[in-house]
N, C-alpha and C. Protein backbone atom coordinates (compact mmCIF):
# COMPACT_ATOMS: atom_id res chain seq x y z
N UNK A 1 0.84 -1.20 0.00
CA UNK A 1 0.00 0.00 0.00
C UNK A 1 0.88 1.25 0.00
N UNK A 2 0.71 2.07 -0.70
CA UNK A 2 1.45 3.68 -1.05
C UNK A 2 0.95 3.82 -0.26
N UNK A 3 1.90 4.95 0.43
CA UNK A 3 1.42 6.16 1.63
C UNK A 3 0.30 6.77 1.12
N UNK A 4 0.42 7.17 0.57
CA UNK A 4 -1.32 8.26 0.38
C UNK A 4 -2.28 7.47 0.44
N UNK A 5 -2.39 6.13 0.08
CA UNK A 5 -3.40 4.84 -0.22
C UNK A 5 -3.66 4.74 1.65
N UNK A 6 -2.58 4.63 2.28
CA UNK A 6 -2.78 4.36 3.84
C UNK A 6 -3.21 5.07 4.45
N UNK A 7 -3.11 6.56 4.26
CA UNK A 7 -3.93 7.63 4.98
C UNK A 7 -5.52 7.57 4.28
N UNK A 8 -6.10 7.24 2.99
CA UNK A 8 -7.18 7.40 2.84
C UNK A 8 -8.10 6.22 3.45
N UNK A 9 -7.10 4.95 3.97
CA UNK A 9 -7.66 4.01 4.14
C UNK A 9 -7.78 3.92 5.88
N UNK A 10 -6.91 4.63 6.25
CA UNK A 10 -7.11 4.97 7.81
C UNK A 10 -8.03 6.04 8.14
N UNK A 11 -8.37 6.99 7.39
CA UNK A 11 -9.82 8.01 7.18
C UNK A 11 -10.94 7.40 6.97
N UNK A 12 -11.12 6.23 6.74
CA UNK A 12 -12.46 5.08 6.45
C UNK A 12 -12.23 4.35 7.37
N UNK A 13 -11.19 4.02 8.30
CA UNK A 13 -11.45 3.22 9.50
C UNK A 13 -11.70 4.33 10.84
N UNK A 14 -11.22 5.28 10.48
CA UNK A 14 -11.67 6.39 11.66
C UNK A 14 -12.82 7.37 11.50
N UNK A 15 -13.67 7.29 10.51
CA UNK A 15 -14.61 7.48 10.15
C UNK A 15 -16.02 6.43 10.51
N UNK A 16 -15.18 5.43 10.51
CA UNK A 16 -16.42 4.04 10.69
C UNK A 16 -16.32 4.15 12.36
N UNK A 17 -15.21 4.41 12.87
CA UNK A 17 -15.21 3.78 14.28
C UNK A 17 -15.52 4.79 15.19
N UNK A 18 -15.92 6.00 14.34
CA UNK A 18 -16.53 7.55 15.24
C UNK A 18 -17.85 7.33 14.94
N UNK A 19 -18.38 6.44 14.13
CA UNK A 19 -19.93 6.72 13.67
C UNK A 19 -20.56 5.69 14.59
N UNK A 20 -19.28 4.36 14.87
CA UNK A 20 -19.47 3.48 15.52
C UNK A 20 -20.24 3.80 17.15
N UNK A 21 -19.37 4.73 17.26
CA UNK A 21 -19.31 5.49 19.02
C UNK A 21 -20.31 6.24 18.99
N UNK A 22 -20.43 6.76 18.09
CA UNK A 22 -21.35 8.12 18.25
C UNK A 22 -22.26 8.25 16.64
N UNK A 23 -23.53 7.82 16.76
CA UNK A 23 -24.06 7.94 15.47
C UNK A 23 -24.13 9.33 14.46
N UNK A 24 -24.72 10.28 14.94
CA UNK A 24 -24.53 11.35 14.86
C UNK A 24 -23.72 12.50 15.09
N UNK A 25 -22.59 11.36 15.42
CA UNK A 25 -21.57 12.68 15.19
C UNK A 25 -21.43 13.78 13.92
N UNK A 26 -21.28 12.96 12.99
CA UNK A 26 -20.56 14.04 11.73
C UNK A 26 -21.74 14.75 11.06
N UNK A 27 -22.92 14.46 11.56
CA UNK A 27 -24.08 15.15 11.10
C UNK A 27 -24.30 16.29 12.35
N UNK A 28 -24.10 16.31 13.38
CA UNK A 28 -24.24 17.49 14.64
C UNK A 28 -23.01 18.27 14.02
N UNK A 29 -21.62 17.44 13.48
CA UNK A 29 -20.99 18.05 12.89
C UNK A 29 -21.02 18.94 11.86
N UNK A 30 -21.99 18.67 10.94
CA UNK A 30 -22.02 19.44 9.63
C UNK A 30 -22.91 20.52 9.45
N UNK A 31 -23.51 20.81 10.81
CA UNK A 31 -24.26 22.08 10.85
C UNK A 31 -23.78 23.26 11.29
N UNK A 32 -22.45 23.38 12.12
CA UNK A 32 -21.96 24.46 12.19
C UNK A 32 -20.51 24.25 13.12
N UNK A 33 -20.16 25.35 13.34
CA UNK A 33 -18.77 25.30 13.91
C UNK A 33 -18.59 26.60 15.08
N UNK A 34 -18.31 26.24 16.03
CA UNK A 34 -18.75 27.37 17.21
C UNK A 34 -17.37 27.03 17.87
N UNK A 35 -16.23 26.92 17.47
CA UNK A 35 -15.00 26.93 18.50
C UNK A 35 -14.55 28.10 18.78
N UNK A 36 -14.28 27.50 20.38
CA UNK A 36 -13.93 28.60 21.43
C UNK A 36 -12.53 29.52 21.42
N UNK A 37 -11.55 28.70 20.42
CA UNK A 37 -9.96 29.14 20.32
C UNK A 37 -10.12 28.98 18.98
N UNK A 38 -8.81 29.87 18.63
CA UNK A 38 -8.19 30.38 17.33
C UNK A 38 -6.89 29.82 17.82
N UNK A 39 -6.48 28.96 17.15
CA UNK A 39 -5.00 28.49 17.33
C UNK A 39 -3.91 28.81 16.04
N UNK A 40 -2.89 29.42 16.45
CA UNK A 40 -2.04 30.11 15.32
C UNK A 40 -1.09 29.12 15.50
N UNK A 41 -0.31 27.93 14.97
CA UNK A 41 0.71 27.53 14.94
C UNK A 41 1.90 27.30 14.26
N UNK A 42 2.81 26.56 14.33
CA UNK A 42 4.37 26.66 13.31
C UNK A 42 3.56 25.34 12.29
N UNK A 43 3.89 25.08 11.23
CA UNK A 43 3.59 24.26 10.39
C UNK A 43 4.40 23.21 10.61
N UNK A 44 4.93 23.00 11.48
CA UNK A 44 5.91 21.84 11.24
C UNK A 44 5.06 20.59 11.68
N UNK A 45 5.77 19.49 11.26
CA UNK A 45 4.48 18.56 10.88
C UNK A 45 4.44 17.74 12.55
N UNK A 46 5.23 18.13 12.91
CA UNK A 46 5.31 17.38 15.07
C UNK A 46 4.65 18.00 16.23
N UNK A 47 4.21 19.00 15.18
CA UNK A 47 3.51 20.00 16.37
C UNK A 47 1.70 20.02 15.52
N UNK A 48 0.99 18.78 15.83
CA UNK A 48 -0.57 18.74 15.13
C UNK A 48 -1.31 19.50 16.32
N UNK A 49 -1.85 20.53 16.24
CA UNK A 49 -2.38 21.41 17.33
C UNK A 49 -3.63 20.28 18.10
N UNK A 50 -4.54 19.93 16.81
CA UNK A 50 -5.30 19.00 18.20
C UNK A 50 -5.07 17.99 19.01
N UNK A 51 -4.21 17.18 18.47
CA UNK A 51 -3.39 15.94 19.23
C UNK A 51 -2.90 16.57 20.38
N UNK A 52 -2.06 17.63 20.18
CA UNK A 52 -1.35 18.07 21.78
C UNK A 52 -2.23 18.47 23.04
N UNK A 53 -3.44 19.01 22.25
CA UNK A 53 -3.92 19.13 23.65
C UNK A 53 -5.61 18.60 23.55
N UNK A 54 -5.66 17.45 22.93
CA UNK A 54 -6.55 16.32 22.70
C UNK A 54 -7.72 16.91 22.72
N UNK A 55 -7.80 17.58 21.40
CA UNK A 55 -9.59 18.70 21.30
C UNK A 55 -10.09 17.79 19.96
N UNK A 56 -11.35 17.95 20.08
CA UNK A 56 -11.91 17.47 19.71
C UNK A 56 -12.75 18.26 17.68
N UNK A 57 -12.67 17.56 16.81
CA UNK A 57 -13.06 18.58 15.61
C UNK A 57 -14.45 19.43 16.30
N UNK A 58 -13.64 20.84 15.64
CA UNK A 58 -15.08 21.65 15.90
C UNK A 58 -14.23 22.17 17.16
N UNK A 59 -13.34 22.04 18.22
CA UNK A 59 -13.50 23.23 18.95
C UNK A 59 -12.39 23.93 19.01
N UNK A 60 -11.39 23.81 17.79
CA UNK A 60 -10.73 25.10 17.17
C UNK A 60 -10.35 25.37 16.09
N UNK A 61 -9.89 26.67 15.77
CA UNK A 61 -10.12 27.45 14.51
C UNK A 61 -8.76 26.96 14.36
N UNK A 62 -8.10 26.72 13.14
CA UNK A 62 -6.56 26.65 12.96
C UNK A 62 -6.17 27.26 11.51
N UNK A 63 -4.42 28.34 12.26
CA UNK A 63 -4.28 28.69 11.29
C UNK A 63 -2.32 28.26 11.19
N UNK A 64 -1.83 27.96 10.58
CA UNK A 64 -0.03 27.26 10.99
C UNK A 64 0.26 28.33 9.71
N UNK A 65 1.59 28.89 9.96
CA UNK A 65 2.79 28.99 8.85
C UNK A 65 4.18 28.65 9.93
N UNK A 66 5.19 28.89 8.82
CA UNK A 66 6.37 29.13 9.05
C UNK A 66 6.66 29.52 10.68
N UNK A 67 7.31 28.86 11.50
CA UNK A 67 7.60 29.32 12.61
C UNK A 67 6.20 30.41 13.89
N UNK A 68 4.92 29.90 13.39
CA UNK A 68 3.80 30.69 13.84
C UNK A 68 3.97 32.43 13.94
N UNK A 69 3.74 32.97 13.04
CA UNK A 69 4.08 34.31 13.17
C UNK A 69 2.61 35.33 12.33
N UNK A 70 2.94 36.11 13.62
CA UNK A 70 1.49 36.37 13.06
C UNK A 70 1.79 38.21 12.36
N UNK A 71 2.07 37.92 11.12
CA UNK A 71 2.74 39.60 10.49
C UNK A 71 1.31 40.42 10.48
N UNK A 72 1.44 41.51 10.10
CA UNK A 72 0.54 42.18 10.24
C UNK A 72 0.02 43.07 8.88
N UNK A 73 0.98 42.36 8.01
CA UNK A 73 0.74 42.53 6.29
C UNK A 73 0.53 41.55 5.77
N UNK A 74 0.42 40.07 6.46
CA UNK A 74 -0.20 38.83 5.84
C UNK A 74 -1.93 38.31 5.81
N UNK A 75 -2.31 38.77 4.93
CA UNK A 75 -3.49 39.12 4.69
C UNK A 75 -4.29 37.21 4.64
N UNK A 76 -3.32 36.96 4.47
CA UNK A 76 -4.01 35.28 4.42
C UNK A 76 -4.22 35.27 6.51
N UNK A 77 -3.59 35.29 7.38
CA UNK A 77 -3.48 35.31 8.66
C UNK A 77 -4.16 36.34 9.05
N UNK A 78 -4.17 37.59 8.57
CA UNK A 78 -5.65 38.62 9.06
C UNK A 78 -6.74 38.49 8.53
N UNK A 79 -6.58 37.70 7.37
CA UNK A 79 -8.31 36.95 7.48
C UNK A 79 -8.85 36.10 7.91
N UNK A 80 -8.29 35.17 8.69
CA UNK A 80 -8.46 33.85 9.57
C UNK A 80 -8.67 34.60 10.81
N UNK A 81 -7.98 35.80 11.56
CA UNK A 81 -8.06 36.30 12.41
C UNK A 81 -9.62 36.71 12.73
N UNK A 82 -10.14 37.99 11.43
CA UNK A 82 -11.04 38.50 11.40
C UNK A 82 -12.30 37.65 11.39
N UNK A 83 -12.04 36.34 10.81
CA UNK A 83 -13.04 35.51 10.63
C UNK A 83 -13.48 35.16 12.21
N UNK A 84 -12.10 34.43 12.71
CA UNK A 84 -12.52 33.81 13.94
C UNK A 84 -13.15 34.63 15.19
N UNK A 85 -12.47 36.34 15.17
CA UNK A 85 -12.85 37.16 16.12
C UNK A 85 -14.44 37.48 15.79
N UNK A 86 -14.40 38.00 14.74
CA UNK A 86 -15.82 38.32 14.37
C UNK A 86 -17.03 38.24 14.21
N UNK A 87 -17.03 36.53 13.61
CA UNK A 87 -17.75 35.58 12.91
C UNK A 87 -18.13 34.37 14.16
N UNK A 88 -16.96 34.23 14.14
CA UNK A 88 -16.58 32.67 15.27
C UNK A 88 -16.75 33.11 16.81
N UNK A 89 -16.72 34.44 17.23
CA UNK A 89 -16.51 35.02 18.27
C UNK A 89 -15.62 34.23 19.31
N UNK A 90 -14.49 33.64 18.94
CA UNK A 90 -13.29 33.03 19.55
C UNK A 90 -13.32 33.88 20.81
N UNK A 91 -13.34 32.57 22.27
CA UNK A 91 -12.78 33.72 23.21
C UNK A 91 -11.06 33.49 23.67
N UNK A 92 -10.38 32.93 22.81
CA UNK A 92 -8.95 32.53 23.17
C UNK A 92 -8.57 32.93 21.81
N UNK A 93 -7.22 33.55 21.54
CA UNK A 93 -6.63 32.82 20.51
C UNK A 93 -5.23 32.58 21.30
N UNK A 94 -4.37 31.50 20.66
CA UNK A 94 -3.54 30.54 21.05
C UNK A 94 -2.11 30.49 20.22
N UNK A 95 -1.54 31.65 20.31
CA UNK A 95 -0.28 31.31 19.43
C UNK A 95 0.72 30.48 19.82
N UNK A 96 1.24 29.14 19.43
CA UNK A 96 2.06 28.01 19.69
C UNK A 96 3.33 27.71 18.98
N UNK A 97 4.01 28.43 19.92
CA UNK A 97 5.84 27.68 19.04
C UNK A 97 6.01 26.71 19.54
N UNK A 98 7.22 26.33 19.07
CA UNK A 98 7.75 24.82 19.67
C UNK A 98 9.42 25.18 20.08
N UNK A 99 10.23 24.31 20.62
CA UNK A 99 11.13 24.71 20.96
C UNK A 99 11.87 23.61 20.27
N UNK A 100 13.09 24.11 19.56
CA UNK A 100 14.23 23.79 18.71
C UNK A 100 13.38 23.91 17.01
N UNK A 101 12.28 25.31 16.94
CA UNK A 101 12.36 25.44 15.23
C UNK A 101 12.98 25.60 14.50
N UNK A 102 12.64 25.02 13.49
CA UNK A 102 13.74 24.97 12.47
C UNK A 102 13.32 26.03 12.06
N UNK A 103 12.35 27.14 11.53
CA UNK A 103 12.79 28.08 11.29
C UNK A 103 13.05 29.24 11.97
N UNK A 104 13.16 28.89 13.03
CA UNK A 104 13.79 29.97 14.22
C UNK A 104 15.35 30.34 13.71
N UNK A 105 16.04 28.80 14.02
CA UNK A 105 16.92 28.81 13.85
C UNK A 105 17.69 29.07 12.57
N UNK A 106 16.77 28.74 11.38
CA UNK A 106 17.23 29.00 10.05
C UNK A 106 17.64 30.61 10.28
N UNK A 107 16.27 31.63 10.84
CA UNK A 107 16.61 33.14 11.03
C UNK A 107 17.64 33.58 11.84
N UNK A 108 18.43 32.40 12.53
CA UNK A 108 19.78 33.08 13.42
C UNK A 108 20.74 32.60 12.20
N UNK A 109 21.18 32.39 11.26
CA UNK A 109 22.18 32.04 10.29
C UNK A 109 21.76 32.97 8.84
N UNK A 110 22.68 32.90 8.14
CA UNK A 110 22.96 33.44 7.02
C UNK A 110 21.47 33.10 6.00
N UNK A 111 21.35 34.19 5.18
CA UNK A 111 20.14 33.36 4.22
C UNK A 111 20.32 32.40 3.07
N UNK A 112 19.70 31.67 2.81
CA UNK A 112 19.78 30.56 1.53
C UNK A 112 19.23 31.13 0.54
N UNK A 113 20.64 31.17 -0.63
CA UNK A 113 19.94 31.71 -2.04
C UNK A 113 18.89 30.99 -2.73
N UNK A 114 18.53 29.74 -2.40
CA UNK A 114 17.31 29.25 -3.10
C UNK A 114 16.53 29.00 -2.44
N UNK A 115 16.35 29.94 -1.38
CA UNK A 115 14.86 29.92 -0.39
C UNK A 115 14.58 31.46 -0.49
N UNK A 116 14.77 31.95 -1.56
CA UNK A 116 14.46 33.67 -1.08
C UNK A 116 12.90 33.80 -0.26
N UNK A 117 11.81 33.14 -1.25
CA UNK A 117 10.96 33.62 -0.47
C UNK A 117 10.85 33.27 0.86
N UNK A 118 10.58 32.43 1.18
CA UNK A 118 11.46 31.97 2.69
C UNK A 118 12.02 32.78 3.71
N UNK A 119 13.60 33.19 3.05
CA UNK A 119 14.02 34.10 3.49
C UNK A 119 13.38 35.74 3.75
N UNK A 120 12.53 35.89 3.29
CA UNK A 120 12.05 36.89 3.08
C UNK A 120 10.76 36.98 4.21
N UNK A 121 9.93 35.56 4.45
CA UNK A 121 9.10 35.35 5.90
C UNK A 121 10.19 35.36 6.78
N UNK A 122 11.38 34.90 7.06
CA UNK A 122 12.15 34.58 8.18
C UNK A 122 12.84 35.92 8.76
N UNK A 123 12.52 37.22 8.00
CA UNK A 123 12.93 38.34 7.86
C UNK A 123 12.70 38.60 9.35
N UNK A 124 11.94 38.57 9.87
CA UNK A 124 10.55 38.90 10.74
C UNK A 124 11.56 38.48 11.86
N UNK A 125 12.00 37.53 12.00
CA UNK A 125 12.22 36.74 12.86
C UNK A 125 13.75 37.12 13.40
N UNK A 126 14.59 37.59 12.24
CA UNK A 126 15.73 38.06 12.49
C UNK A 126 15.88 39.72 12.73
N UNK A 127 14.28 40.34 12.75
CA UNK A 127 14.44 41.90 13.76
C UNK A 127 14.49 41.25 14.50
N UNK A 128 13.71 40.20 14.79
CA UNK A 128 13.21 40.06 16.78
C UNK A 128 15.03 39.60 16.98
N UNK A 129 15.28 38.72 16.58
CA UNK A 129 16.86 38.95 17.24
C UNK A 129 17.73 40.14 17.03
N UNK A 130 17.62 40.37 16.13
CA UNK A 130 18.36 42.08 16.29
C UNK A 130 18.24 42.60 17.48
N UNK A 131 17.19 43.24 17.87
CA UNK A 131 16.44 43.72 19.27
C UNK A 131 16.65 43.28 20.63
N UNK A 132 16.83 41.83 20.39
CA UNK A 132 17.55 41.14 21.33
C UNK A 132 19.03 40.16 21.35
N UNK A 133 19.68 40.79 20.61
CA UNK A 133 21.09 40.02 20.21
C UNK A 133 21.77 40.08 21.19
N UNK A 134 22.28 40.99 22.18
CA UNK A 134 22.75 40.95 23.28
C UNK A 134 22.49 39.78 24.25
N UNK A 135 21.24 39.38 24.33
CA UNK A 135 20.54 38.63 25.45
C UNK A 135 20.32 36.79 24.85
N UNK A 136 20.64 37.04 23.64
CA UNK A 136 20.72 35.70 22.73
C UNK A 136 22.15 35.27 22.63
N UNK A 137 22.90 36.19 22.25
CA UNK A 137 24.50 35.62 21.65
C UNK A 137 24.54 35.42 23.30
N UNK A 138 24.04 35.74 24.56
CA UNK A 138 25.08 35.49 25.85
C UNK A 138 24.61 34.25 25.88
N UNK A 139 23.83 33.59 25.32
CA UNK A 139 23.58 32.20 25.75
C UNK A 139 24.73 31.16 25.79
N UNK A 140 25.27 30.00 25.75
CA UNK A 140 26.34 29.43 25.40
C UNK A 140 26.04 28.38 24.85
N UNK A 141 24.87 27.81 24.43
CA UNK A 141 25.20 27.05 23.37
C UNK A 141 24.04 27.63 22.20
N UNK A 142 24.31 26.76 21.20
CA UNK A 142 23.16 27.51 20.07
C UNK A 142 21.83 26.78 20.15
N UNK A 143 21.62 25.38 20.84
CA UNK A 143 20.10 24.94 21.50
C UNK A 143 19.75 26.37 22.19
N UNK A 144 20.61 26.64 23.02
CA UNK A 144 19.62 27.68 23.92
C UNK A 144 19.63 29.08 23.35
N UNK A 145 20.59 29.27 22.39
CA UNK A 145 20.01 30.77 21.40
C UNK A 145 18.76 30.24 20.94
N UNK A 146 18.52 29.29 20.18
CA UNK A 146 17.65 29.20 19.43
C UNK A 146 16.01 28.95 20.09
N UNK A 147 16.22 28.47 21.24
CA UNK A 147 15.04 28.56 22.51
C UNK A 147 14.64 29.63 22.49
N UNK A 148 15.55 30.38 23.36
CA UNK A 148 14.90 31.62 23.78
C UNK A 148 14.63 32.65 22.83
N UNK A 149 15.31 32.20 21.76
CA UNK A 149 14.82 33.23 20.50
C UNK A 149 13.22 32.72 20.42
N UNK A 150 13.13 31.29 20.21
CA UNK A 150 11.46 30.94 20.27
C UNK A 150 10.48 31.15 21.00
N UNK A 151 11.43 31.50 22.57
CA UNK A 151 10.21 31.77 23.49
C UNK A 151 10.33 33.46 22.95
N UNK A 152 11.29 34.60 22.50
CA UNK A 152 11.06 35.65 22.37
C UNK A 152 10.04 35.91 20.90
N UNK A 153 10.03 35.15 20.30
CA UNK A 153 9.04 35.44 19.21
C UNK A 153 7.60 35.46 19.33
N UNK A 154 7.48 34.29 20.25
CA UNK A 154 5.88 33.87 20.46
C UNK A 154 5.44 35.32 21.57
N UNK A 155 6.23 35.98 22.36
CA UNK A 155 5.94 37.40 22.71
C UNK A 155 6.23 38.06 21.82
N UNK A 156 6.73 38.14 21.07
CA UNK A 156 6.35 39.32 19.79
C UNK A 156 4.64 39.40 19.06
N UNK A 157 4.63 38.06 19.08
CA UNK A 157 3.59 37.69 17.67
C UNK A 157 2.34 37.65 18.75
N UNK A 158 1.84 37.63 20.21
CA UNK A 158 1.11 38.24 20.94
C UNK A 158 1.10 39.83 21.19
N UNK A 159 2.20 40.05 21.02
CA UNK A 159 1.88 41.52 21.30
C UNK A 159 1.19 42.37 19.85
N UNK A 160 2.01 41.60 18.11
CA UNK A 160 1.55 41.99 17.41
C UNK A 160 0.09 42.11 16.89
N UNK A 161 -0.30 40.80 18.05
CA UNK A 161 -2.13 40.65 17.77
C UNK A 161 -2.55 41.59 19.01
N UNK A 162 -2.18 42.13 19.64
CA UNK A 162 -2.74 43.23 20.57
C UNK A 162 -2.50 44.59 19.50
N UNK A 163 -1.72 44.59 18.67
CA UNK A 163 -1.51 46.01 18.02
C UNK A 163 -2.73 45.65 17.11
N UNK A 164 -3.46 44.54 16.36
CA UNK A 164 -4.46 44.80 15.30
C UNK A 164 -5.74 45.40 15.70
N UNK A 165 -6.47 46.24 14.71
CA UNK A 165 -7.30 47.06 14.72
C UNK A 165 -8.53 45.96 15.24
N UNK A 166 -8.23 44.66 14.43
CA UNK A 166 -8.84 43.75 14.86
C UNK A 166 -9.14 43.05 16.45
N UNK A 167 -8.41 42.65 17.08
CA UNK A 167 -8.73 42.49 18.42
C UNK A 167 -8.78 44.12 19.24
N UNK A 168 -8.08 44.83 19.27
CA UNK A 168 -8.26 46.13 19.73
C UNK A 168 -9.70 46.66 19.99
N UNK A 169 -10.67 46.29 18.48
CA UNK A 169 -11.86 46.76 18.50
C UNK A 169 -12.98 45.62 19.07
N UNK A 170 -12.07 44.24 19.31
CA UNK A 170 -13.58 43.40 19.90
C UNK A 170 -12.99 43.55 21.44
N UNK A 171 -11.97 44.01 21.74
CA UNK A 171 -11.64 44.02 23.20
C UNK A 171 -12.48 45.34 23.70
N UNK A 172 -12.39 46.20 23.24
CA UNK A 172 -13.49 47.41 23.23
C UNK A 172 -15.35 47.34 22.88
N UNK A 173 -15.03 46.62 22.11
CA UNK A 173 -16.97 45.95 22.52
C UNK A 173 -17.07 44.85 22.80
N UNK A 174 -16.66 44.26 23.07
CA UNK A 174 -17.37 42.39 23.66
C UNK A 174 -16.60 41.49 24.54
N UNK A 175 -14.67 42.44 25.17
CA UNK A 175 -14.06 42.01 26.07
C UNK A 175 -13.54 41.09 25.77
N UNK A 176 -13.39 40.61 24.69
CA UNK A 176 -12.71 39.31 24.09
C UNK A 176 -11.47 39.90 22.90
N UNK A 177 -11.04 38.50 22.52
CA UNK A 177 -10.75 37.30 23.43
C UNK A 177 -9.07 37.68 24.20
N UNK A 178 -8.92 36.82 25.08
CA UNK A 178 -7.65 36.78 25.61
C UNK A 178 -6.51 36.21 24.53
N UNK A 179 -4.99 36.25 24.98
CA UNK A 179 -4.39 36.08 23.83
C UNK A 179 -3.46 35.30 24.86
N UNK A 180 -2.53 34.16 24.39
CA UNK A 180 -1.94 33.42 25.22
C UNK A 180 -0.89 33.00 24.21
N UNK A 181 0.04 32.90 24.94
CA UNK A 181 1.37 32.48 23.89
C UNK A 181 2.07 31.52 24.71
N UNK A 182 2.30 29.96 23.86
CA UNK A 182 2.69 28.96 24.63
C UNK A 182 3.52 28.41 23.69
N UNK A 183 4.41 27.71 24.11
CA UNK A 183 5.63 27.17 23.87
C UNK A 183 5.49 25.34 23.82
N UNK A 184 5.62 24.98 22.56
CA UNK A 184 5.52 23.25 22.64
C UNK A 184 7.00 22.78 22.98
N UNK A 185 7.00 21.69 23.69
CA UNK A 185 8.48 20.70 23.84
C UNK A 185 8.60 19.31 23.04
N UNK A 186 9.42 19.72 22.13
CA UNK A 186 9.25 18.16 21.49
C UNK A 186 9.78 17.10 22.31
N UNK A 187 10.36 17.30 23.36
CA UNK A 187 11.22 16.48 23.92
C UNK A 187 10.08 16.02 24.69
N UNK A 188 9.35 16.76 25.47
CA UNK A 188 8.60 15.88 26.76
C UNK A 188 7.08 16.45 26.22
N UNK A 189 6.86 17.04 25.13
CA UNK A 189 4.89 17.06 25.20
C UNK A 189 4.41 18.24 25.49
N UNK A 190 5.11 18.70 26.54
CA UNK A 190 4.50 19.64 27.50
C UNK A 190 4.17 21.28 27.11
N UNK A 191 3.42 21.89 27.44
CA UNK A 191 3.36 23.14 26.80
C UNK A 191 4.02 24.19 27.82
N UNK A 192 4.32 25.09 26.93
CA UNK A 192 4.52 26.21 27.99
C UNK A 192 3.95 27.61 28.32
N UNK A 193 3.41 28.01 29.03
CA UNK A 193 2.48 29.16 28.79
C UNK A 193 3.90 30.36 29.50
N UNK A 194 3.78 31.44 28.58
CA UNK A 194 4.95 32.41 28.30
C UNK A 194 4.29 34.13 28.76
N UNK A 195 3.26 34.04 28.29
CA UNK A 195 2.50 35.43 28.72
C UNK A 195 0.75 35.28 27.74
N UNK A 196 0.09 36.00 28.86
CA UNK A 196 -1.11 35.76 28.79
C UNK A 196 -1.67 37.74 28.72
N UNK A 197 -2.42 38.19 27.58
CA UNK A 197 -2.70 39.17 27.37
C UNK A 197 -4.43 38.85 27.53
N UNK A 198 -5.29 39.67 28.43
CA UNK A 198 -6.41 40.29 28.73
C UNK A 198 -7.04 41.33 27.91
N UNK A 199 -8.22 41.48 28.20
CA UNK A 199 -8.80 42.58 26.93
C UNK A 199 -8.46 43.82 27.54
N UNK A 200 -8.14 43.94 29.28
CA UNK A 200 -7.88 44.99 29.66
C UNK A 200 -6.21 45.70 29.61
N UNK A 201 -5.27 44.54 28.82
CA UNK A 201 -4.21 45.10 28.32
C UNK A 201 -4.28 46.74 27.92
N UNK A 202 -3.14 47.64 28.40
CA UNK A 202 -3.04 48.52 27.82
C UNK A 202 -1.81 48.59 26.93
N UNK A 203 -2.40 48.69 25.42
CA UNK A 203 -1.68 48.78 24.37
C UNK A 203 -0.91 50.33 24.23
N UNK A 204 -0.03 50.15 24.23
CA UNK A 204 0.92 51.48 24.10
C UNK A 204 0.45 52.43 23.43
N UNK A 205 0.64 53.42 23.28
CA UNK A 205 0.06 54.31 22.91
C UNK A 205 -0.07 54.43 21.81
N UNK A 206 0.93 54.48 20.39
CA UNK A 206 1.89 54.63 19.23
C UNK A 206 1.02 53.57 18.63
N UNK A 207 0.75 52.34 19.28
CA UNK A 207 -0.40 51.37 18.58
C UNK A 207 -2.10 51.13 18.71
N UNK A 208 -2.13 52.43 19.39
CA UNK A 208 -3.41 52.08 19.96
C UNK A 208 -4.44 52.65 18.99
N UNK A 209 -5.61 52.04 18.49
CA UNK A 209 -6.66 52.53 17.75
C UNK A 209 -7.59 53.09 18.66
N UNK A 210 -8.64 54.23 18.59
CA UNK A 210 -9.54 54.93 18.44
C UNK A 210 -10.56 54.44 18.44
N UNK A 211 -11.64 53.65 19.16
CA UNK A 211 -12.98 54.11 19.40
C UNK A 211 -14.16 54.38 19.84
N UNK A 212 -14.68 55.32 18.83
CA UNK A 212 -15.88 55.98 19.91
C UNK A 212 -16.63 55.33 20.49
N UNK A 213 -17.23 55.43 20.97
CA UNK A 213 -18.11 55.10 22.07
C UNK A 213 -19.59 55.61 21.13
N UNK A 214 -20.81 54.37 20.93
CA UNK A 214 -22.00 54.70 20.61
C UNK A 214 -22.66 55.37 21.38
């Protein structure tokens, strides 16, 4: 059996053995979708957001790129945003690194001429070490540059979803959602929770949107 032949054939045994358990599952399923989290994660294929923290289809929104980064000119990621805040009325969203990424670490080294575009997402990643190069190069080995560069990103890419016009304006009418930035371990499973942003965050000034009051 080809690999692709084995995954379609394990989708018909896990399909039979959910209908088995539960008759109506995929029909309670197919009427709508009301999850409570927006989960932003790294694409890498060891980090499957529902497996880690054993949720069930339907109770989160998922959106993965490159090293989980949430830019604020990536219009594919501010429309998943807008969807889930708006639409979905998410009261979490969940940005998830992992620790030892590979493209963390790709952004602490030189760029690859045949990854420009690539290089060009990983851009992002090598301000945040700029900003903090002092506090990275003191590390002593390059596992632990490349850590704490991961735990410093996943606070970037929370704070950058506190700067969108988008949560800014549902934290101002509807108090939602909180923003949480956690850290996966490939080594032991475990997550790490890094900083947790409230609707009553005060966003700096320089980022803060405007509005009125009905």
């Amino acid at each position: 059996m080809k690999s692709f032949e084995k995954l379609l054939a394990e989708n018909k045994a896990w399909a039979t053995e959910v209908k088995t358990e539960d008759p109506d599952f995929f029909k309670n399923l197919a009427k709508e979708q009301k999850p409570e989290f927006l989960w932003i994660g790294c694409s890498d294929s060891r980090v499957p957001a529902e497996i880690i923290v054993k949720a069930a289809p339907g109770e989160m929104f998922i959106h993965r790129n490159i090293a989980n980064q949430m830019i604020s000119t990536d219009f594919n990621c501010l429309s998943v945003l807008q969807y889930a805040v708006n639409v979905l009325e998410v009261k979490h969203i969940i940005v998830c690194g992992h620790y030892n990424c590979g493209g963390v670490k790709a952004a602490l080294n030189r760029q690859h001429t045949e990854l420009m575009i690539t290089n060009k997402w990983l851009l992002h990643i090598k301000d945040i070490y700029r900003l903090h190069k002092n506090e990275v190069d003191a590390l002593p080995t390059e596992e632990q540059r490349v850590n704490r560069l991961v735990e410093l990103n996943i606070i970037e890419q929370i704070n950058t979803l506190a700067y969108t016009s988008i949560v800014q304006k549902s934290w101002h009418e509807h108090k939602r959602p909180v923003l949480h930035g956690w850290v996966y371990g490939l080594s032991d499973g475990l997550l790490n929770p890094l900083i947790t942003l409230y609707p009553d965050f005060e966003v700096d000034n320089i980022f803060k949107y405007d509005f009125k009051t009905a």
